[in-house]
PDB file of N, CA and C in Angstrom:
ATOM      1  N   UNK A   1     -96.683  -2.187   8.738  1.00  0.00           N
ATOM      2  CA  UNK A   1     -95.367  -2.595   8.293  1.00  0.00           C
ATOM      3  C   UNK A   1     -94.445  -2.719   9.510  1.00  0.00           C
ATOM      4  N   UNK A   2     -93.779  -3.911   9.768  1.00  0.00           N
ATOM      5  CA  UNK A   2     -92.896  -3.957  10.538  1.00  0.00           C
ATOM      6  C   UNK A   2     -91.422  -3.019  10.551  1.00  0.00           C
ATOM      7  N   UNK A   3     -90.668  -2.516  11.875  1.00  0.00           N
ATOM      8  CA  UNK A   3     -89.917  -1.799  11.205  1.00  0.00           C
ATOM      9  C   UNK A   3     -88.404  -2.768  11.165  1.00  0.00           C
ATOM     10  N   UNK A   4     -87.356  -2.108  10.388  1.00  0.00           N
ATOM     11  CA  UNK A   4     -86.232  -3.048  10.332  1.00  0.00           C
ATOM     12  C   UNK A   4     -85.365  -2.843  11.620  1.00  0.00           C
ATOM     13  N   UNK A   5     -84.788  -4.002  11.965  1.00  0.00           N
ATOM     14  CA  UNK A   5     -83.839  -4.084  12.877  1.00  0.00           C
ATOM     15  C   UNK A   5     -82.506  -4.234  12.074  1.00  0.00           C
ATOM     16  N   UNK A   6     -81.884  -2.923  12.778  1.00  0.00           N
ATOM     17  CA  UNK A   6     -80.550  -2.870  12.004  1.00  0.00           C
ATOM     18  C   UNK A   6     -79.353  -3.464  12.920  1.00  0.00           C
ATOM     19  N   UNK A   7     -78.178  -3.906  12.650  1.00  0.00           N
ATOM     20  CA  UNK A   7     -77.478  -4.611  13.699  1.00  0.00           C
ATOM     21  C   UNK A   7     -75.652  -4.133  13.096  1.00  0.00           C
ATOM     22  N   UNK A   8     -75.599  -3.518  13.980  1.00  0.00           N
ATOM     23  CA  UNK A   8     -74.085  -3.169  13.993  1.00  0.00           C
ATOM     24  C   UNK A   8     -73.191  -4.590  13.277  1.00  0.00           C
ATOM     25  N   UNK A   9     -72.431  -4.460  12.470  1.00  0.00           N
ATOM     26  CA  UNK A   9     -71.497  -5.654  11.610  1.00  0.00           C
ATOM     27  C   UNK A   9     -70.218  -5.136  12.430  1.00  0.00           C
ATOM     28  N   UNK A  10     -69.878  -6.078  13.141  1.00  0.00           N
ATOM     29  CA  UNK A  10     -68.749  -5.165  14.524  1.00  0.00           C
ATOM     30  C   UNK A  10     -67.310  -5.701  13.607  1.00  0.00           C
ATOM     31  N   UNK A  11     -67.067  -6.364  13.040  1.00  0.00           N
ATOM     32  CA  UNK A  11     -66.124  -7.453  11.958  1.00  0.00           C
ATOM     33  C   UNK A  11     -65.743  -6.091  11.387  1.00  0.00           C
ATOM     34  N   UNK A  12     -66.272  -4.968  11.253  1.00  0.00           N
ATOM     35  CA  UNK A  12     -65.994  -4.042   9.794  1.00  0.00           C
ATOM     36  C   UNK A  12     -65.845  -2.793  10.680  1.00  0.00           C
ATOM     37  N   UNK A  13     -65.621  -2.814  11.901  1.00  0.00           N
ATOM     38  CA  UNK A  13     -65.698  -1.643  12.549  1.00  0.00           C
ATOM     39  C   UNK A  13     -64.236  -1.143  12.465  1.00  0.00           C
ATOM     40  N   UNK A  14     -63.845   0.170  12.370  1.00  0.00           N
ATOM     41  CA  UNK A  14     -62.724   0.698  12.211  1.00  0.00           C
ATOM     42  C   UNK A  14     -61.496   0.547  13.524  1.00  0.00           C
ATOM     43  N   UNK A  15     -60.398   1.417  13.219  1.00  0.00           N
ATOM     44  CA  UNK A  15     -59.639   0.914  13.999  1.00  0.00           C
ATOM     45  C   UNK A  15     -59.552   1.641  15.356  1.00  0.00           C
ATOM     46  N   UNK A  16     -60.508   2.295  15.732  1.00  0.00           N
ATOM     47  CA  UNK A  16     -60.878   2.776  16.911  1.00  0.00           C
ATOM     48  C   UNK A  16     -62.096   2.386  17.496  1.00  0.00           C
ATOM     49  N   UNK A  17     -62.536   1.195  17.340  1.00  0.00           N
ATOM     50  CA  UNK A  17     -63.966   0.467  17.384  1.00  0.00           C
ATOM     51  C   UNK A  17     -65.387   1.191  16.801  1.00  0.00           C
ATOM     52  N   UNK A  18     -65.138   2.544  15.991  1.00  0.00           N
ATOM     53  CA  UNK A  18     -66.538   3.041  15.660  1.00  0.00           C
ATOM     54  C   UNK A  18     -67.138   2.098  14.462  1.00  0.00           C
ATOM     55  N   UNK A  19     -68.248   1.762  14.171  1.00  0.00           N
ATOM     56  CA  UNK A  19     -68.819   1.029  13.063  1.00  0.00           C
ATOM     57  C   UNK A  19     -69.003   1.273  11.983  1.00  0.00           C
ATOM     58  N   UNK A  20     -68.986   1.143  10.990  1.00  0.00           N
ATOM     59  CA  UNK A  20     -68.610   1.244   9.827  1.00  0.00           C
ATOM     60  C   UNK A  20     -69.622   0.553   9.174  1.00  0.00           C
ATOM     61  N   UNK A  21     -70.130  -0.146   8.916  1.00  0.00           N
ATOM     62  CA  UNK A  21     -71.396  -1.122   8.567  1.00  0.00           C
ATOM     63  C   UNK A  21     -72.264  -1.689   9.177  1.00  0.00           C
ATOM     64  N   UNK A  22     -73.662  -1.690   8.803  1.00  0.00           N
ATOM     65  CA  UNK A  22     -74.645  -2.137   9.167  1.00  0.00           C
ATOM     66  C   UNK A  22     -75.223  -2.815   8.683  1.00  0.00           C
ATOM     67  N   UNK A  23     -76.426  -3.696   9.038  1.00  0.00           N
ATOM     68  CA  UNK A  23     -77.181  -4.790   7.802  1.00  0.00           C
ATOM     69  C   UNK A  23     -78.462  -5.163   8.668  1.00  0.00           C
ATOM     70  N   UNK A  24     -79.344  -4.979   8.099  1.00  0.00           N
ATOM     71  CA  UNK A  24     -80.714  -5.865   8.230  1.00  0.00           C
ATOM     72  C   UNK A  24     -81.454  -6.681   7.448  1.00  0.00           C
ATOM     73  N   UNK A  25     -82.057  -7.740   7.961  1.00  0.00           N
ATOM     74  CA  UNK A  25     -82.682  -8.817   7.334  1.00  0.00           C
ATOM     75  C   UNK A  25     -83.925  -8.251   6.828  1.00  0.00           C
ATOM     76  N   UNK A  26     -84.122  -8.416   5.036  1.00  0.00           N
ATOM     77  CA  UNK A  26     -85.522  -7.646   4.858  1.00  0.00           C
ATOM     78  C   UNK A  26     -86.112  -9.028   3.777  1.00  0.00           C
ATOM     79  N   UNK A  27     -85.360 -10.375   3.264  1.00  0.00           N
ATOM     80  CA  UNK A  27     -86.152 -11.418   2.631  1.00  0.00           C
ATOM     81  C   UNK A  27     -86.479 -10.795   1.367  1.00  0.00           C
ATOM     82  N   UNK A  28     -86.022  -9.900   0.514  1.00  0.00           N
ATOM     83  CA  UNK A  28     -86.688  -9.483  -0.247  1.00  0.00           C
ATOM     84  C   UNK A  28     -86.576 -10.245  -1.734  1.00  0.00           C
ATOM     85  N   UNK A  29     -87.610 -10.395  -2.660  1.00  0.00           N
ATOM     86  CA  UNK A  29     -87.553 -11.051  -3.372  1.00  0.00           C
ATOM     87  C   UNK A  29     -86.453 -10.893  -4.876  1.00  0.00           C
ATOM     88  N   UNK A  30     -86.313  -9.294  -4.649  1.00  0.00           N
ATOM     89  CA  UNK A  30     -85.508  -8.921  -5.746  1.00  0.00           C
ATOM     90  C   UNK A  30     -83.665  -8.403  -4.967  1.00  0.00           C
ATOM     91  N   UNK A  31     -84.107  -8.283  -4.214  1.00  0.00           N
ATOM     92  CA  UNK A  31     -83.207  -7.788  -3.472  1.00  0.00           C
ATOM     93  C   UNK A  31     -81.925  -8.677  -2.536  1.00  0.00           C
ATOM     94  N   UNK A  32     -82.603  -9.845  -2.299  1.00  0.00           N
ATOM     95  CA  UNK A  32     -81.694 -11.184  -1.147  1.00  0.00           C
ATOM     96  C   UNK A  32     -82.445 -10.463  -0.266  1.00  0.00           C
ATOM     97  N   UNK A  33     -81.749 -11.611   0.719  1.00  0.00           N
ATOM     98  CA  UNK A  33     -82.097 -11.513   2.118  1.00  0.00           C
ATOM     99  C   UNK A  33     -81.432 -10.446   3.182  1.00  0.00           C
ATOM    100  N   UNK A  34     -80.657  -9.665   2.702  1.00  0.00           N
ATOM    101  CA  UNK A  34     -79.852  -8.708   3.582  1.00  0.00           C
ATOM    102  C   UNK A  34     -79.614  -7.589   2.868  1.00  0.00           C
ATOM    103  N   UNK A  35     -79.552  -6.148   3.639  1.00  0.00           N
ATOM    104  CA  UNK A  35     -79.030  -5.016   3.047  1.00  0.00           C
ATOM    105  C   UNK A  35     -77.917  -4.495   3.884  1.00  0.00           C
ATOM    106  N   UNK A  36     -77.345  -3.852   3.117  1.00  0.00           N
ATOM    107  CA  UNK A  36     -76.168  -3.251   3.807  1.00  0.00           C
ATOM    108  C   UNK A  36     -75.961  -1.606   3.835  1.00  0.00           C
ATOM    109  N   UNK A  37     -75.589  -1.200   4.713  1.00  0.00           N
ATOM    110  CA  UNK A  37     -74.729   0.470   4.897  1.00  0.00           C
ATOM    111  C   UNK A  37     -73.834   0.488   5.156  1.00  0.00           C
ATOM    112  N   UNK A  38     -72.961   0.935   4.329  1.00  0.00           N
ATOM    113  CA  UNK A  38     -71.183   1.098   4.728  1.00  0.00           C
ATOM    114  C   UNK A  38     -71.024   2.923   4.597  1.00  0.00           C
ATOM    115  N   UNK A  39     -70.241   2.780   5.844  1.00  0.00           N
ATOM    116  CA  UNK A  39     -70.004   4.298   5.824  1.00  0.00           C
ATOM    117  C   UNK A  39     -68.814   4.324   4.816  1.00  0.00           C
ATOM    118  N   UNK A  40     -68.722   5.500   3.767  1.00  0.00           N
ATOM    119  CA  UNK A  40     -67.415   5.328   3.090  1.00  0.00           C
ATOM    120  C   UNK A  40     -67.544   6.964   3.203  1.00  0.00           C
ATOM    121  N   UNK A  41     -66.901   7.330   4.529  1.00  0.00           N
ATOM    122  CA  UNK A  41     -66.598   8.607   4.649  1.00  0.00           C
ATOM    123  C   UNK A  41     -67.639   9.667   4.777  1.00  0.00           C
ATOM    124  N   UNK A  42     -67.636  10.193   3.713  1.00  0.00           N
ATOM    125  CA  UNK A  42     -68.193  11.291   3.473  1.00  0.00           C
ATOM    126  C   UNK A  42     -69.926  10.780   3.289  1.00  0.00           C
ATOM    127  N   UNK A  43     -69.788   9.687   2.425  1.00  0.00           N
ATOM    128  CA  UNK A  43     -71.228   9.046   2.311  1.00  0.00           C
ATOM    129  C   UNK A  43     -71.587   7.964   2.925  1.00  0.00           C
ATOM    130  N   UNK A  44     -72.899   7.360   2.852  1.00  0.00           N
ATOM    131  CA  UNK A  44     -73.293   6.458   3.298  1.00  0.00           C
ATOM    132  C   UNK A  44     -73.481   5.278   2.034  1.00  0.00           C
ATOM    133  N   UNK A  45     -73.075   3.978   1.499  1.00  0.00           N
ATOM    134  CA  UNK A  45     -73.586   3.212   0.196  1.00  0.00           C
ATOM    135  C   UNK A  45     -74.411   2.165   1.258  1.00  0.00           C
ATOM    136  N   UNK A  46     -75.816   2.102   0.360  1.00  0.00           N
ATOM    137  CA  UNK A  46     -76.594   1.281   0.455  1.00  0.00           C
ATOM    138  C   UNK A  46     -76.432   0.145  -0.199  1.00  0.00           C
ATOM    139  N   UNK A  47     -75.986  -1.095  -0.394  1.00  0.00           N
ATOM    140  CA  UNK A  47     -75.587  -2.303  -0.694  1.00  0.00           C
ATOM    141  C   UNK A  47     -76.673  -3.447  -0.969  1.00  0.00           C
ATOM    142  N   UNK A  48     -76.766  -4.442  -1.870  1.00  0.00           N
ATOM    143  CA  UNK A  48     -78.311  -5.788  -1.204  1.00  0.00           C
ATOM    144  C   UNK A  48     -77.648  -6.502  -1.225  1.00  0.00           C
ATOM    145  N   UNK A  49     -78.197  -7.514  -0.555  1.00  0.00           N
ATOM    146  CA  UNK A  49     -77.821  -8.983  -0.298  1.00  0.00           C
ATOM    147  C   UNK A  49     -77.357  -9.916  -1.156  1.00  0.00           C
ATOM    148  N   UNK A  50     -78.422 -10.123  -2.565  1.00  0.00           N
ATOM    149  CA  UNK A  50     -78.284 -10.638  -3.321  1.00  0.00           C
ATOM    150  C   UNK A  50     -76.873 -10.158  -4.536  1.00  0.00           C
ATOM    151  N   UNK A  51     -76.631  -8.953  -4.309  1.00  0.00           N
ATOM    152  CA  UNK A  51     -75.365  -8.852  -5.124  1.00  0.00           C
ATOM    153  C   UNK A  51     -74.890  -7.466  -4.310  1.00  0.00           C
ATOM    154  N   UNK A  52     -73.833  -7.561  -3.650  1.00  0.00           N
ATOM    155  CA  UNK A  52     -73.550  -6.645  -2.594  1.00  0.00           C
ATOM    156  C   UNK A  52     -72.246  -6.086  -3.035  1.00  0.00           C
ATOM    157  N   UNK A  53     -72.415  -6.089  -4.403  1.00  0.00           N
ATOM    158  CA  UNK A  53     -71.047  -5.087  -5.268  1.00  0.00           C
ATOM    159  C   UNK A  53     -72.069  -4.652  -5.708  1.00  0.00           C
ATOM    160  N   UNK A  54     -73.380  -4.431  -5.725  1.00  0.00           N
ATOM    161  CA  UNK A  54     -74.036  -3.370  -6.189  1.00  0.00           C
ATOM    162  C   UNK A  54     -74.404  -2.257  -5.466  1.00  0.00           C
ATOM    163  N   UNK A  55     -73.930  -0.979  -5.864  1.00  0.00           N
ATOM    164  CA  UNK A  55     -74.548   0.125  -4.359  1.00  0.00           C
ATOM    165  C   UNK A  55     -76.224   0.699  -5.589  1.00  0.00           C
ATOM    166  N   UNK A  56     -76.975   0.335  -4.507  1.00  0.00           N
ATOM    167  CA  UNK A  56     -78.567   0.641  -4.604  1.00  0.00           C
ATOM    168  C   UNK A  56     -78.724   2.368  -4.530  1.00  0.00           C
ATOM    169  N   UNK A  57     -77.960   3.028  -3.361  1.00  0.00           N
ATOM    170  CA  UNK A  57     -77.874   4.201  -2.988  1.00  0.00           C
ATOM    171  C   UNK A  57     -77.094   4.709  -2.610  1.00  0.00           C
ATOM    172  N   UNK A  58     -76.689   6.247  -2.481  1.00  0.00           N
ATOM    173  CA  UNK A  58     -75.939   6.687  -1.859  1.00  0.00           C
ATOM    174  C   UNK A  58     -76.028   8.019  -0.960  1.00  0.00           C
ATOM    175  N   UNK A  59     -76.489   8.115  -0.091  1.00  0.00           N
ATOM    176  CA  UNK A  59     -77.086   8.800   1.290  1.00  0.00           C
ATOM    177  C   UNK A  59     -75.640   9.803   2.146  1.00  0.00           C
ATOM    178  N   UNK A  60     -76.380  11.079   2.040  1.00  0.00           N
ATOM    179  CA  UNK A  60     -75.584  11.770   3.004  1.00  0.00           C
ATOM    180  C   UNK A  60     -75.116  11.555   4.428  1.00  0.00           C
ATOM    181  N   UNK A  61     -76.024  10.460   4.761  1.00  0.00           N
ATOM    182  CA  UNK A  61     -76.183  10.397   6.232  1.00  0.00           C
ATOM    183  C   UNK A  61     -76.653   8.928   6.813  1.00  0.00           C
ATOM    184  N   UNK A  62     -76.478   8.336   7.729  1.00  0.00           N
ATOM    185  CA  UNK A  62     -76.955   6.859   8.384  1.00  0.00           C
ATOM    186  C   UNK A  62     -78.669   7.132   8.568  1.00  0.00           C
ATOM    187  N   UNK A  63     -78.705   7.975   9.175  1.00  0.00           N
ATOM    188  CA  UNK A  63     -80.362   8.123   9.326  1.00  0.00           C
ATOM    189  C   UNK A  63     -80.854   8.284   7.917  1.00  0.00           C
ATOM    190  N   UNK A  64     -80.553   9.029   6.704  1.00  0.00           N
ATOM    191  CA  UNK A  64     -80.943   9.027   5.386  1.00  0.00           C
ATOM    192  C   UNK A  64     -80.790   7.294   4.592  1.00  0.00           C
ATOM    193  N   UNK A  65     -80.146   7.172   4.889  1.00  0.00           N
ATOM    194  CA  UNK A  65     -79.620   5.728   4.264  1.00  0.00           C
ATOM    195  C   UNK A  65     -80.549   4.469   4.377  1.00  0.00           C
ATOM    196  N   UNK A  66     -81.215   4.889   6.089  1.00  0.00           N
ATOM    197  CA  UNK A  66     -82.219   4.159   6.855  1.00  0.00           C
ATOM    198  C   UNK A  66     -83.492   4.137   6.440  1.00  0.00           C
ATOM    199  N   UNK A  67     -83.581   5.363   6.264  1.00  0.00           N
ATOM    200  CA  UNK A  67     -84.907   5.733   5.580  1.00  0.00           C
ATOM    201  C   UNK A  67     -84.940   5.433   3.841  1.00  0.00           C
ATOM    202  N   UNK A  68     -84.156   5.704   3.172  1.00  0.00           N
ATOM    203  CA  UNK A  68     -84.285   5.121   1.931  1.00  0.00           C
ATOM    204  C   UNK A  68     -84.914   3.751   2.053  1.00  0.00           C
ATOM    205  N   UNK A  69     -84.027   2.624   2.468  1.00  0.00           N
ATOM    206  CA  UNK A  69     -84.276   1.408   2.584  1.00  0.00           C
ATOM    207  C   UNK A  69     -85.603   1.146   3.294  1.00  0.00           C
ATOM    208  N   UNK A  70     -86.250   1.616   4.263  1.00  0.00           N
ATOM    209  CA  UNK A  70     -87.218   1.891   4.324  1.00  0.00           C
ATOM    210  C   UNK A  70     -88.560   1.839   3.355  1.00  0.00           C
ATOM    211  N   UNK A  71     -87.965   2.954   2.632  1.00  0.00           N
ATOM    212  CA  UNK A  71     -88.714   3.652   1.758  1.00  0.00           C
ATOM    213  C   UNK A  71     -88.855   3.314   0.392  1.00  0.00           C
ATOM    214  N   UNK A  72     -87.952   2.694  -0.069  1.00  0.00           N
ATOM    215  CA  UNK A  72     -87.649   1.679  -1.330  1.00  0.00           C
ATOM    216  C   UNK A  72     -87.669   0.439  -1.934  1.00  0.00           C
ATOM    217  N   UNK A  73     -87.424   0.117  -0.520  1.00  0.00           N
ATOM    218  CA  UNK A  73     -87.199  -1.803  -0.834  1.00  0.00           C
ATOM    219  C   UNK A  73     -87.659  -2.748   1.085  1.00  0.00           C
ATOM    220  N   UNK A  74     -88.341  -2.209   1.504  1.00  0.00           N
ATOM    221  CA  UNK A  74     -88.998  -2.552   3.099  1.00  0.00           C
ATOM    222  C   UNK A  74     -90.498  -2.250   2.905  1.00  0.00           C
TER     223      UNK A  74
END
């Protein structure tokens, strides 16, 4: 299995330049072509491509968030 390349979304980065969202290309058939991680504080929401008002997950952590997607839908 290939692994995902995740890519900083710098457009959404806060107002001290830290990042705030992420997204990698995974083609998936149920899913679209892109996933998303938005930090919303305290949590991490896992987002898809194909309808990205849907949160898939919600992860304590960026490295947890990573691995879900991973682990779920990659």
């Amino acid at each position: 299995m290939a692994r995902l390349k995740w890519n900083i979304v710098h457009e959404c980065d806060d107002d001290n330049g830290n990042p705030t969202q992420w997204a990698a290309e995974i083609n998936h058939p149920d899913y679209g072509r892109f996933v998303w991680i938005d930090d919303e504080g305290e949590k991490f929401g896992v987002y898809s491509g194909k309808n990205c008002n849907t949160k898939l997950a919600e992860c304590k952590s960026l490295a947890s968030a990573k691995r879900w997607v991973a682990t779920y839908i990659f």
